[in-house]
C-alpha atoms as a PDB file:
ATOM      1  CA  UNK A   1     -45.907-184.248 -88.342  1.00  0.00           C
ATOM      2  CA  UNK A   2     -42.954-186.434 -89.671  1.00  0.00           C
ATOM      3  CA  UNK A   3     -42.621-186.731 -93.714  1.00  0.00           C
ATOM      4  CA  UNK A   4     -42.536-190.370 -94.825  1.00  0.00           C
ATOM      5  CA  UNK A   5     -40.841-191.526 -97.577  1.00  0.00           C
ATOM      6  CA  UNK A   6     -41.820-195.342 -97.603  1.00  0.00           C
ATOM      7  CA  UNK A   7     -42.383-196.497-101.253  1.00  0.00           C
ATOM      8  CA  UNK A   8     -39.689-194.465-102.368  1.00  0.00           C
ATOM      9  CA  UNK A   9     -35.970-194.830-103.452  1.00  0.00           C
ATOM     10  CA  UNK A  10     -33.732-191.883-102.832  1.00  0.00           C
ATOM     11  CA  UNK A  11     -30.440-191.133-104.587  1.00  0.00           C
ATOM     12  CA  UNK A  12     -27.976-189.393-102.072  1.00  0.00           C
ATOM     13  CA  UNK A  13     -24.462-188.547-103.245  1.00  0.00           C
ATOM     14  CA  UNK A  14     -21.448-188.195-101.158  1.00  0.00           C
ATOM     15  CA  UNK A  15     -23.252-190.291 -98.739  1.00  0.00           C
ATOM     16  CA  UNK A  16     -20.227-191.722 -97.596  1.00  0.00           C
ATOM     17  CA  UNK A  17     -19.801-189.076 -94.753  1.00  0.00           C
ATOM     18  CA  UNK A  18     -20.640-185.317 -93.674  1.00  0.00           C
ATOM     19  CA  UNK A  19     -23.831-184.010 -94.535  1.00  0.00           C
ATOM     20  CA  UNK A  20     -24.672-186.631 -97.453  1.00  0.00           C
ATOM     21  CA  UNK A  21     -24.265-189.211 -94.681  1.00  0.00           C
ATOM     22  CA  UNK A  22     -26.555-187.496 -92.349  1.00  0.00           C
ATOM     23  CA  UNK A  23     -29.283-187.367 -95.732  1.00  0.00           C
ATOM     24  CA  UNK A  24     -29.166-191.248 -96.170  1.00  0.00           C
ATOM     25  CA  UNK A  25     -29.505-192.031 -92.200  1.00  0.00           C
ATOM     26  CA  UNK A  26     -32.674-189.336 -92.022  1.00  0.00           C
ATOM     27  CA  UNK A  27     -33.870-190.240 -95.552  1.00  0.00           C
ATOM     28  CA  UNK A  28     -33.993-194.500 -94.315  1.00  0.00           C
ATOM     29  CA  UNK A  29     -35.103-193.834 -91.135  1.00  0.00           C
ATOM     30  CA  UNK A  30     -38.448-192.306 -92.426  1.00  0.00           C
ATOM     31  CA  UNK A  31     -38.787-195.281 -94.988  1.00  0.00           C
ATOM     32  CA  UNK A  32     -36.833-194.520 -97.878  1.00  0.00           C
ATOM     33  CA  UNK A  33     -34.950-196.722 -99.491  1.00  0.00           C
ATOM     34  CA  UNK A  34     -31.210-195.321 -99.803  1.00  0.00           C
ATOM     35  CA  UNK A  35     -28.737-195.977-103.001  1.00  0.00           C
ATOM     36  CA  UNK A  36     -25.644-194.455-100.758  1.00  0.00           C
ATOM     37  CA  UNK A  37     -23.279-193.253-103.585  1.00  0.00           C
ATOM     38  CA  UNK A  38     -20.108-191.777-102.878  1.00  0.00           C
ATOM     39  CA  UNK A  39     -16.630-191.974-105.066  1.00  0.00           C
ATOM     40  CA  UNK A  40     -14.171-192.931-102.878  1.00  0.00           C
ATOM     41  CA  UNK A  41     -11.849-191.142-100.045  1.00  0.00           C
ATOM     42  CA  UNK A  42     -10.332-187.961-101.838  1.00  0.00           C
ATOM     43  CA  UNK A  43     -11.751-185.295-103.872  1.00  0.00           C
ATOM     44  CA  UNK A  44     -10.713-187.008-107.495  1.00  0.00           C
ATOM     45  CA  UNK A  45     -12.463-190.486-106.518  1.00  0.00           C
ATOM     46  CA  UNK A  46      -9.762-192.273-105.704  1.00  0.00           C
ATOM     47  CA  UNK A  47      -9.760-194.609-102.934  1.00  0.00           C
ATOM     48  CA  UNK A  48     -12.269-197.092-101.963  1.00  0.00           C
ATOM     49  CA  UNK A  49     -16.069-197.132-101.548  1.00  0.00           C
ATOM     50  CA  UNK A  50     -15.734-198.407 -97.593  1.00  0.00           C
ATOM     51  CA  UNK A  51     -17.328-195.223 -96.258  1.00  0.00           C
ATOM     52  CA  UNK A  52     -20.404-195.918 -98.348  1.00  0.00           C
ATOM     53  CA  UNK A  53     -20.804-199.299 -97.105  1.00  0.00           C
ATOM     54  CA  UNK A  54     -20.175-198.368 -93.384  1.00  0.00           C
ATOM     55  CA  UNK A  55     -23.270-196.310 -93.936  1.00  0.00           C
ATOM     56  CA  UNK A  56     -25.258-199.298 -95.886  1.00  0.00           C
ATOM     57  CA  UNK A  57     -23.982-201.186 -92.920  1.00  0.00           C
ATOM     58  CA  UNK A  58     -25.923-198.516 -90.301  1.00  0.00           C
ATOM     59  CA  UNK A  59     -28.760-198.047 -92.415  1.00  0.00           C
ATOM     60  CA  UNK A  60     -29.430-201.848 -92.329  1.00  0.00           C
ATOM     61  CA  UNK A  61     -28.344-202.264 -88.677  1.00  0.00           C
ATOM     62  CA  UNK A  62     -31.596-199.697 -88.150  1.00  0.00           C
ATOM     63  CA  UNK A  63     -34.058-201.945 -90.723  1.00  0.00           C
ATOM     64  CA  UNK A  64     -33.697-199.881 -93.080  1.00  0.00           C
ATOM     65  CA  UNK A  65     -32.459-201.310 -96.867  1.00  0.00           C
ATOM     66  CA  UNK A  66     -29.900-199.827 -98.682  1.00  0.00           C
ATOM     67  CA  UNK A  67     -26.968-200.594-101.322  1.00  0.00           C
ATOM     68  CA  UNK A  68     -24.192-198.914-102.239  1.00  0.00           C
ATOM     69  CA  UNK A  69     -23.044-197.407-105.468  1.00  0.00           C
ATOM     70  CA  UNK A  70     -19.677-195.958-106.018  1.00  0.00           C
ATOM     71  CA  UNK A  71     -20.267-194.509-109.743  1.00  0.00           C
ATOM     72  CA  UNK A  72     -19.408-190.826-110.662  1.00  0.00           C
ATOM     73  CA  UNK A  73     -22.659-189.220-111.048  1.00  0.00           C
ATOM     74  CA  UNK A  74     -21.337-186.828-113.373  1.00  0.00           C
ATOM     75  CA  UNK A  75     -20.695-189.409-116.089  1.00  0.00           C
END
């Protein structure tokens, strides 16, 4: 039995790679829809947010619906 998460939105951060990543591809492909947030390339933020919208990008490219956010969640 697969859990299904259609109907529901799901907040991942540091989605822009490593394990947050692999949490927004599983998350979408079982019908979530995924807010990929991620800061940027380094540790302090800094940098752009292309890694989250590479994985917007896949989620999408699967028919899945996403956005990107690049906010500090600690704000």
């Amino acid at each position: 039995m697969t859990i299904r998460f259609d109907d529901k939105v799901a907040i991942v951060t540091g989605a822009g790679g490593g394990i947050g990543k692999q949490h927004a591809l599983e998350l979408a492909k079982r019908g979530a829809k995924v807010v990929v947030n991620d800061l940027g390339g380094s540790v302090d933020g800094s940098g752009t947010s292309d890694a989250a919208e590479e994985v917007v990008e896949l989620i999408k490219a699967d028919g899945g619906e996403a956005i990107s956010n690049g906010a500090s969640v600690t704000d």
